[in-house]
Protein backbone atom coordinates (compact mmCIF):
# COMPACT_ATOMS: atom_id res chain seq x y z
CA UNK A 1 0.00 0.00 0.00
CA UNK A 2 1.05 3.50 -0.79
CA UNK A 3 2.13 5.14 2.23
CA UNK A 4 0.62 8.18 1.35
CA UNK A 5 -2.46 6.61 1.82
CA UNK A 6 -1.97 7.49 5.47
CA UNK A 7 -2.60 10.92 4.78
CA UNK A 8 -6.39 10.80 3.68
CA UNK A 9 -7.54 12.76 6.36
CA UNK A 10 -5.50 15.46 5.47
CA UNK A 11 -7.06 15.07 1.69
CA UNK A 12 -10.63 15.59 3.47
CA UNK A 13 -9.90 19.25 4.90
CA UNK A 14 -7.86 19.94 1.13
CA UNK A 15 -11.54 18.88 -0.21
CA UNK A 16 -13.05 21.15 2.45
CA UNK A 17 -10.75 23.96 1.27
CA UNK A 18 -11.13 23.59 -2.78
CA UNK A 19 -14.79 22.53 -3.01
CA UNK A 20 -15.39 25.92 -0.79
CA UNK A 21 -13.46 27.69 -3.50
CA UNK A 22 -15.26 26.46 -6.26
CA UNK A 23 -18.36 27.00 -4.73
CA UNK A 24 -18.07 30.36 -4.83
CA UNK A 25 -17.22 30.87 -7.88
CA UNK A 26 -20.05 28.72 -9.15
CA UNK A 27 -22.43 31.08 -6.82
CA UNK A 28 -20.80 34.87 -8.09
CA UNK A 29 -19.04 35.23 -4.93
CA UNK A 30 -15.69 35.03 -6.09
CA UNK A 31 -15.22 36.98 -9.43
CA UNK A 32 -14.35 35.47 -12.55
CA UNK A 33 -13.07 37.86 -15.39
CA UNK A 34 -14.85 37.33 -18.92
CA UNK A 35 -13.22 38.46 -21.96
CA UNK A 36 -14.40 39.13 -25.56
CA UNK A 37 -12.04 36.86 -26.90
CA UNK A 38 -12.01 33.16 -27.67
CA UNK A 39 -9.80 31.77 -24.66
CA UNK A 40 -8.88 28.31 -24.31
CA UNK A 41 -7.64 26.85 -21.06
CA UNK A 42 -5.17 23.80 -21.05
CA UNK A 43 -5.16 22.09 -17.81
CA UNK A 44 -5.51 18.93 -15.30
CA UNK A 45 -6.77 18.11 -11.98
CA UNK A 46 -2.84 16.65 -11.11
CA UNK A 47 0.00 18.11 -10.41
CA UNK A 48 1.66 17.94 -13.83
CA UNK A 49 2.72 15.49 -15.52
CA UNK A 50 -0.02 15.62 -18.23
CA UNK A 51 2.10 16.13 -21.22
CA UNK A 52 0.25 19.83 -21.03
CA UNK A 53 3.39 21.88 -23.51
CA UNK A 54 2.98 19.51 -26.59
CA UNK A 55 -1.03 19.68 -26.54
CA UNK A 56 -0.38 23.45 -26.03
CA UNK A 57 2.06 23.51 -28.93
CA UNK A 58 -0.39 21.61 -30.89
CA UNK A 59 -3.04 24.39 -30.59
CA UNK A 60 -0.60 26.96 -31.33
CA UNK A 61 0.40 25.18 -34.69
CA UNK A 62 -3.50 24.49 -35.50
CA UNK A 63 -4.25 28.39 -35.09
CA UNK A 64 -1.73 30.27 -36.07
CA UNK A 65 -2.25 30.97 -39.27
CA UNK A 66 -6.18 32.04 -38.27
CA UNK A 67 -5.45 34.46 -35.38
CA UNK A 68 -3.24 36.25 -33.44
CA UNK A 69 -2.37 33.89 -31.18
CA UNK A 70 -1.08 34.43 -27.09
CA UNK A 71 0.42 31.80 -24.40
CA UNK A 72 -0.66 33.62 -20.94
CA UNK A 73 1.21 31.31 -18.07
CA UNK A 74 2.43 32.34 -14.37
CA UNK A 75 5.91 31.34 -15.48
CA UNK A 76 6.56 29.02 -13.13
CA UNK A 77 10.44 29.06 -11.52
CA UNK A 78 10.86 32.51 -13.10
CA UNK A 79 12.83 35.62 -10.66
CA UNK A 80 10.76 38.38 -12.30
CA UNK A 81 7.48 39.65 -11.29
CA UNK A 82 4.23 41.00 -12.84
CA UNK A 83 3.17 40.89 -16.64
CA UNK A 84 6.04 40.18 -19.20
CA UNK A 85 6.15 39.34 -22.97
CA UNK A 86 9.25 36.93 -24.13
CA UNK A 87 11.34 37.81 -26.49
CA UNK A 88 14.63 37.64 -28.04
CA UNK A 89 16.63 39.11 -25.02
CA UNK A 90 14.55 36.94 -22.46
CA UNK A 91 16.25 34.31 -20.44
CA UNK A 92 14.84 31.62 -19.15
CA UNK A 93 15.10 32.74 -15.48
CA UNK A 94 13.01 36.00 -16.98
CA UNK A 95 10.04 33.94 -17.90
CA UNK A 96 10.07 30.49 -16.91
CA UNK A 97 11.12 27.22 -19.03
CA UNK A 98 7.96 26.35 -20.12
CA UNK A 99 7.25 29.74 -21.99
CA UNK A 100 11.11 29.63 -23.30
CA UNK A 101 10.35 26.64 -25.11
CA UNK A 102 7.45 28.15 -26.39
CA UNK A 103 9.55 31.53 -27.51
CA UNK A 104 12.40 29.22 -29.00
CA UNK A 105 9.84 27.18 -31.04
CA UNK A 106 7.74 29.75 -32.30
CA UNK A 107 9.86 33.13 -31.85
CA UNK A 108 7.61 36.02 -32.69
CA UNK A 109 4.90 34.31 -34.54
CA UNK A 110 2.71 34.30 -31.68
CA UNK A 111 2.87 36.36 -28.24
CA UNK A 112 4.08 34.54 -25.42
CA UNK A 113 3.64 36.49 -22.03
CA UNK A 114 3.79 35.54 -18.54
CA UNK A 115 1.96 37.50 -15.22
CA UNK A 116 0.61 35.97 -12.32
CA UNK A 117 -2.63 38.16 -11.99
CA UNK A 118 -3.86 36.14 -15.23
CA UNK A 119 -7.08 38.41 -15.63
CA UNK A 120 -4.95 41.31 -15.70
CA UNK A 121 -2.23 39.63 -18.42
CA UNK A 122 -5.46 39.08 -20.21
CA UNK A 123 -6.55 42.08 -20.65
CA UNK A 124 -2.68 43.47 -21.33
CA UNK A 125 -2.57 41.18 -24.32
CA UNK A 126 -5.89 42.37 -25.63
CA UNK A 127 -6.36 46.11 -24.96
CA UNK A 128 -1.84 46.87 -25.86
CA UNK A 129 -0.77 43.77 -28.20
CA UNK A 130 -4.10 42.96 -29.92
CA UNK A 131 -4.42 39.24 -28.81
CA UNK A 132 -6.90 37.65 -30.97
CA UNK A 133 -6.94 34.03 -28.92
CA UNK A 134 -5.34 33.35 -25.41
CA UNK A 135 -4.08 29.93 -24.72
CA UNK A 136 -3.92 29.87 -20.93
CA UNK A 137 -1.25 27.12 -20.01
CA UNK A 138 -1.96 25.23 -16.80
CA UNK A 139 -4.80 27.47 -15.33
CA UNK A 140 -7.29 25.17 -14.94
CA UNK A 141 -7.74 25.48 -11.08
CA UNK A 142 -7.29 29.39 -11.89
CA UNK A 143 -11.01 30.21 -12.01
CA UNK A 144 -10.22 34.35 -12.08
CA UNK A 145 -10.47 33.71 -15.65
CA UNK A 146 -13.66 32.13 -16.55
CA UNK A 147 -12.23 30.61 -20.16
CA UNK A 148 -14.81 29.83 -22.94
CA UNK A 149 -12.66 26.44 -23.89
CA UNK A 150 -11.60 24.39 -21.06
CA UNK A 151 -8.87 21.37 -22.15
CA UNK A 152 -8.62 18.59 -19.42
CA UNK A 153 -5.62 16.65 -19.54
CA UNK A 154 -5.45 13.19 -17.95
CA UNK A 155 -2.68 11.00 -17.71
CA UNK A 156 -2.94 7.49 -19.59
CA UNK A 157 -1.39 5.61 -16.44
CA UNK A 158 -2.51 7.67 -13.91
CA UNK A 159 -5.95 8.74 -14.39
CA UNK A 160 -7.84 11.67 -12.53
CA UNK A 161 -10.16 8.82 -11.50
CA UNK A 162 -8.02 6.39 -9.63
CA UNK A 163 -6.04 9.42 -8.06
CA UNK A 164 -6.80 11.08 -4.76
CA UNK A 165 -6.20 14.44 -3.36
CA UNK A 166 -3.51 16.15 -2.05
CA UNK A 167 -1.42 15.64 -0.32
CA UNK A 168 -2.59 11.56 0.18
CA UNK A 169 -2.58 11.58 -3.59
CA UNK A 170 -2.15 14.33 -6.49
CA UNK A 171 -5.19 15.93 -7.17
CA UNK A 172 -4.95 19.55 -7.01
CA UNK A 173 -8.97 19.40 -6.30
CA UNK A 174 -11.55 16.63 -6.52
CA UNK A 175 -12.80 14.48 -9.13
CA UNK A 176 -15.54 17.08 -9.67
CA UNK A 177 -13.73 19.48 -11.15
CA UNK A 178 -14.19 17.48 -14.96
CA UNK A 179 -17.06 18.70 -15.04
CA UNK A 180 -15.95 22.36 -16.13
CA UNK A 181 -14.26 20.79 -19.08
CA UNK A 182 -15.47 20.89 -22.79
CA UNK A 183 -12.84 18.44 -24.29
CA UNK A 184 -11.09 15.32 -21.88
CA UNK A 185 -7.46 14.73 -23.58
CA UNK A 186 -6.07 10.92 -22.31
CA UNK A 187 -2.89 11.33 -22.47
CA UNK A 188 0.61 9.32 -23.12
CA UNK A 189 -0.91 6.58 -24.72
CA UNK A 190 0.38 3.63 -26.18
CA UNK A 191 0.06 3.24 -29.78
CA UNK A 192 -2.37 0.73 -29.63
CA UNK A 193 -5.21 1.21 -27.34
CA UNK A 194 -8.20 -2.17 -27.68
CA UNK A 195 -12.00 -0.80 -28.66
CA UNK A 196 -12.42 -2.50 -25.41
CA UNK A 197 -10.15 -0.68 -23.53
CA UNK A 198 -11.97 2.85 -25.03
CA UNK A 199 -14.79 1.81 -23.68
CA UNK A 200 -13.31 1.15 -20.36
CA UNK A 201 -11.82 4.69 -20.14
CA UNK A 202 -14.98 6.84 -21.71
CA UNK A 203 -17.69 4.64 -19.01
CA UNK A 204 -15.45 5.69 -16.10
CA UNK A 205 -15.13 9.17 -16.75
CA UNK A 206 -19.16 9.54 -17.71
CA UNK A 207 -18.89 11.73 -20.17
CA UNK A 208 -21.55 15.04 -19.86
CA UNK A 209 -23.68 16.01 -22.73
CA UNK A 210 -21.38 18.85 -23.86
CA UNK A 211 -18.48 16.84 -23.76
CA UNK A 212 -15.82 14.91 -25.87
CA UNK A 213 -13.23 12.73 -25.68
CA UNK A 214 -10.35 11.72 -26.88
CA UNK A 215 -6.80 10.02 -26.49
CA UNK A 216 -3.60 10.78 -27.57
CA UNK A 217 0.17 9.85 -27.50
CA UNK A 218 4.20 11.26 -26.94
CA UNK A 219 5.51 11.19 -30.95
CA UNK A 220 9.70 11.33 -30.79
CA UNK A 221 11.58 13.22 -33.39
CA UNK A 222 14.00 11.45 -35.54
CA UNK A 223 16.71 13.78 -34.49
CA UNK A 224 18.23 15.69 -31.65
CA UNK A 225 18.85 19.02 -31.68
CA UNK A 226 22.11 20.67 -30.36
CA UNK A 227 23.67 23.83 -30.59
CA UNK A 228 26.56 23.04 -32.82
CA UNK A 229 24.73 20.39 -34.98
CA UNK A 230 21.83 17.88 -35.18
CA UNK A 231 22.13 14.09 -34.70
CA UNK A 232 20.04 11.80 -37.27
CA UNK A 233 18.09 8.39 -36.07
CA UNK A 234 20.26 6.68 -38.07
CA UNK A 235 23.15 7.17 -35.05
CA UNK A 236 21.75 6.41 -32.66
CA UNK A 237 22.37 2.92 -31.78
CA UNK A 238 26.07 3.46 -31.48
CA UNK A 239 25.51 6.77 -29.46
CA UNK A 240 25.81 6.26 -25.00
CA UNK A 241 23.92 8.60 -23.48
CA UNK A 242 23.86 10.70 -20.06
CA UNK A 243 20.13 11.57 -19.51
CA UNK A 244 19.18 14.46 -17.96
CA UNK A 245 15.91 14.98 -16.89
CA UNK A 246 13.70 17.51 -15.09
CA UNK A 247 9.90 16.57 -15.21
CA UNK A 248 7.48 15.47 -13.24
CA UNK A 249 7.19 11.71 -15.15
CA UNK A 250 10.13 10.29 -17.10
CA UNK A 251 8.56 6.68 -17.50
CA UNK A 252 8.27 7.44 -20.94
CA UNK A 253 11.13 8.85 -22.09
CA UNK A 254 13.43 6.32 -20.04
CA UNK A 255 12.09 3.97 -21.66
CA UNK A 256 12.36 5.63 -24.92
CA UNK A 257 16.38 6.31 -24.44
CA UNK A 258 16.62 2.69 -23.98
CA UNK A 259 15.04 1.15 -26.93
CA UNK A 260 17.32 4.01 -29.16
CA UNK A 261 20.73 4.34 -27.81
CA UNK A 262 23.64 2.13 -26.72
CA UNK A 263 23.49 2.99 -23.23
CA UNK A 264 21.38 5.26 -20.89
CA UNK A 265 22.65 6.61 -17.68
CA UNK A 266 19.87 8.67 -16.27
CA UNK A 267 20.36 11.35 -13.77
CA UNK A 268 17.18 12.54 -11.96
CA UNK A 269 15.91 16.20 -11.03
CA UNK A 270 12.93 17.68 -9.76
CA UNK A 271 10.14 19.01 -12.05
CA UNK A 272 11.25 22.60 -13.33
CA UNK A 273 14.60 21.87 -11.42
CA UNK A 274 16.93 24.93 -11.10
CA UNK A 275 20.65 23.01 -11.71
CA UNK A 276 23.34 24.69 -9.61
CA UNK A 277 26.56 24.73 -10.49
CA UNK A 278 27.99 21.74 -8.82
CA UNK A 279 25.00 19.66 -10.59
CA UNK A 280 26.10 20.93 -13.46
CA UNK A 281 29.66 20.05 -12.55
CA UNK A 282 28.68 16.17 -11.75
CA UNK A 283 26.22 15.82 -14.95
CA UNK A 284 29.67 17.44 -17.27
CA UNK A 285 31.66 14.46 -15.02
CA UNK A 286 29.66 11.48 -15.31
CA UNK A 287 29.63 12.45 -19.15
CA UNK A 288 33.67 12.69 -19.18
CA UNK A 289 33.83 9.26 -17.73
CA UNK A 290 31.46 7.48 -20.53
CA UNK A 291 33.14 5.65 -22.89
CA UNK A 292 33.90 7.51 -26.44
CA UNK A 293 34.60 10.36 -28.33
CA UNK A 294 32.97 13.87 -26.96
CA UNK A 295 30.38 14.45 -29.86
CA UNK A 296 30.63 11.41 -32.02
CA UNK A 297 30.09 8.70 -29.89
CA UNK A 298 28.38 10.00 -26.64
CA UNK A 299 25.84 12.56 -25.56
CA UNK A 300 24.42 14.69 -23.12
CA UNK A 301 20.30 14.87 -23.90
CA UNK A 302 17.71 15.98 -22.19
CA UNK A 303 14.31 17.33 -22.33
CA UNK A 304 13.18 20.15 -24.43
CA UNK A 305 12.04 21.88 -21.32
CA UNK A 306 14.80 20.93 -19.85
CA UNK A 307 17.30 22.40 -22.37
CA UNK A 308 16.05 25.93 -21.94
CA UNK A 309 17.38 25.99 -18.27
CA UNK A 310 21.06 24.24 -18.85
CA UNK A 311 21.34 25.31 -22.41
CA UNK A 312 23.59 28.80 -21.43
CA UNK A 313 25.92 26.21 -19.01
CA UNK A 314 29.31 27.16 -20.44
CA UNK A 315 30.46 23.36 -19.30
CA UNK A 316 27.59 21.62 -21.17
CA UNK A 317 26.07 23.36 -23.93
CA UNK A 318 28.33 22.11 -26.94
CA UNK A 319 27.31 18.09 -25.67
CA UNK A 320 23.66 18.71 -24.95
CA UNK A 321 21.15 18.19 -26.58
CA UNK A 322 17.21 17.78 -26.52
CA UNK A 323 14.70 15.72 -28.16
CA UNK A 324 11.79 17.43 -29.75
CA UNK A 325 8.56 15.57 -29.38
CA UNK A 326 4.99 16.50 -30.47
CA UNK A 327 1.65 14.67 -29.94
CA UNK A 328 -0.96 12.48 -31.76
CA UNK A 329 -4.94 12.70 -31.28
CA UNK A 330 -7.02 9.38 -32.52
CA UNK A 331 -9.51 11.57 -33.88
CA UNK A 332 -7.77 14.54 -35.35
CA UNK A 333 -10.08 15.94 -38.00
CA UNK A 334 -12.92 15.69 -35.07
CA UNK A 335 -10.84 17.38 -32.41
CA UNK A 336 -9.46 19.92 -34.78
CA UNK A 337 -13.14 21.34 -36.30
CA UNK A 338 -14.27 21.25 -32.55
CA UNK A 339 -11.72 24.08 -31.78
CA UNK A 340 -11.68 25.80 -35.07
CA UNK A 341 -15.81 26.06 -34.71
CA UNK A 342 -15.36 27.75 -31.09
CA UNK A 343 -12.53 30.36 -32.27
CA UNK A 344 -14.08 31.29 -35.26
CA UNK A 345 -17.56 31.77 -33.67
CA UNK A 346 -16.44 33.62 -30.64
């Protein structure tokens, strides 16, 4: 048994606390800003681990090319304070990893802006840059915004339903909470999910009338990226690797290192993990003392998160590198019209 198990009483007066929050937004008494705008809210009930960047990416490359398109997060791990927009001169420390990768990915074909008050970073991006859409990343427990799209994000393995709450399990609020979404993403699937299985999922979430569902899975690039140069599929096998990795669930991506490269070594961090130097000292000297040539026959490779916090370490940068990865829906054409229909009519 899970020892945090132990700690369900503790999860009762976390229900107490949340459900009393939610009530009062539900009943006017705590304000929710509404905005003119189509916004779309990308979120879970967990604590991360969701896979919630690539589905956010995913929207950004559906829409685009039909609106001016904004990323509002908190910027989580960031120094700075109240509303800023990334750009070329922003480090990661400025605005947080998560909207970095968004910045280096996109650059200034969308707006990218962090704030903690998101009502007021809102209404920054609409009334002074013109925001056309708002992606909010990871604010679906932030009800200040009431957002006319909410994305739920559930993980494959670890479903909202068999989880419990904080801190006895890691459920930011109760199982309720689906109910506010529109669209219910299962997430890191495996390529082959049974009719039966489908089934399974869709009867224990109990889908609402003016919902939809669907399921998708991690899709690996065939190459990494580096600063000096980019390293083909075709290498792979003879390639041993030092894995770094800060997320909150590396199941996946372990296992993916394995089944590609020689040999993994994978070193461990904290989700949004801010390496200090003597990390970054150990990581550069575990990768001296693997076998082979710096560059042609071993690696440093990490995350794409993870990259924007270690790729400015002088020590590392010319041996690290990060694998891009994107996602899959089952029903693409179906989950693709759904969100086109609610821009374009909002």
């Amino acid at each position: 048994m899970n020892w945090r198990r132990f700690l369900l009483p503790f999860s009762g007066l976390y229900w107490i606390g949340t459900s009393v929050r939610n009530l009062f937004y539900n009943i006017g008494m705590m304000r929710s800003s509404s905005f003119k705008i189509p916004i779309i809210n990308v979120g879970n009930l967990s604590v991360g681990g969701t896979g919630k960047s690539p589905h956010i990416m995913y929207l950004i490359d559906l829409l685009k090319d039909e609106k001016l398109i904004a990323t509002l997060s908190r910027g989580y791990g960031r120094k700075t304070k109240g509303f800023l927009i990334a750009n070329y001169s922003s480090k990661v420390y400025d605005i947080g990893d998560e909207p970095m990768q968004f910045f280096q990915r996109f650059k200034n074909r969308i707006l990218i802006a962090v704030c903690e008050d998101r009502a007021f970073g809102a209404q920054k991006l609409i009334d002074h840059y013109k925001a056309e859409t708002i992606l909010l990343d990871d604010a679906y427990q932030h009800r200040g915004i009431k957002a006319g799209f909410n994305i739920l994000l559930t993980d494959y393995n670890n479903p909202y339903y068999k989880d419990f709450l904080l801190p006895a399990g890691d459920l930011r609020e109760s199982r309720s909470g689906v109910r506010r979404a529109d669209i219910i993403i299962v997430t890191k699937c495996p390529d082959r999910i049974s009719e039966e299985k489908h089934k399974e999922i869709s009867k224990k979430i109990k889908l609402k009338s003016h919902q939809q569902l669907f399921f998708s899975k991690i899709v690996y690039d065939n190459k990494l990226i580096g600063k000096l140069d980019n390293v083909e599929k075709s290498t792979w096998k003879s390639l041993n690797v030092i894995l770094v990795t800060g997320i909150a669930k590396t199941e996946g991506l372990v296992k993916f290192a394995e089944e590609n490269f020689a040999n993994v070594l994978h070193l461990e961090y904290p989700d949004h993990h801010n390496f200090s130097q003597s990390e970054i000292e150990y990581i550069y000297k575990r990768y001296e003392d693997t076998e082979g040539r710096k560059r042609f026959d071993k690696i440093i490779m990490t995350t794409e998160k993870d990259y924007m916090r270690l790729m400015e370490e002088s020590m590392i940068k010319d041996d690290l590198y990060y694998i891009p990865i994107s996602i899959d829906i089952n029903d693409k054409e179906k989950f693709n019209q759904t969100i086109l229909e609610y821009v374009g009519q909002n």
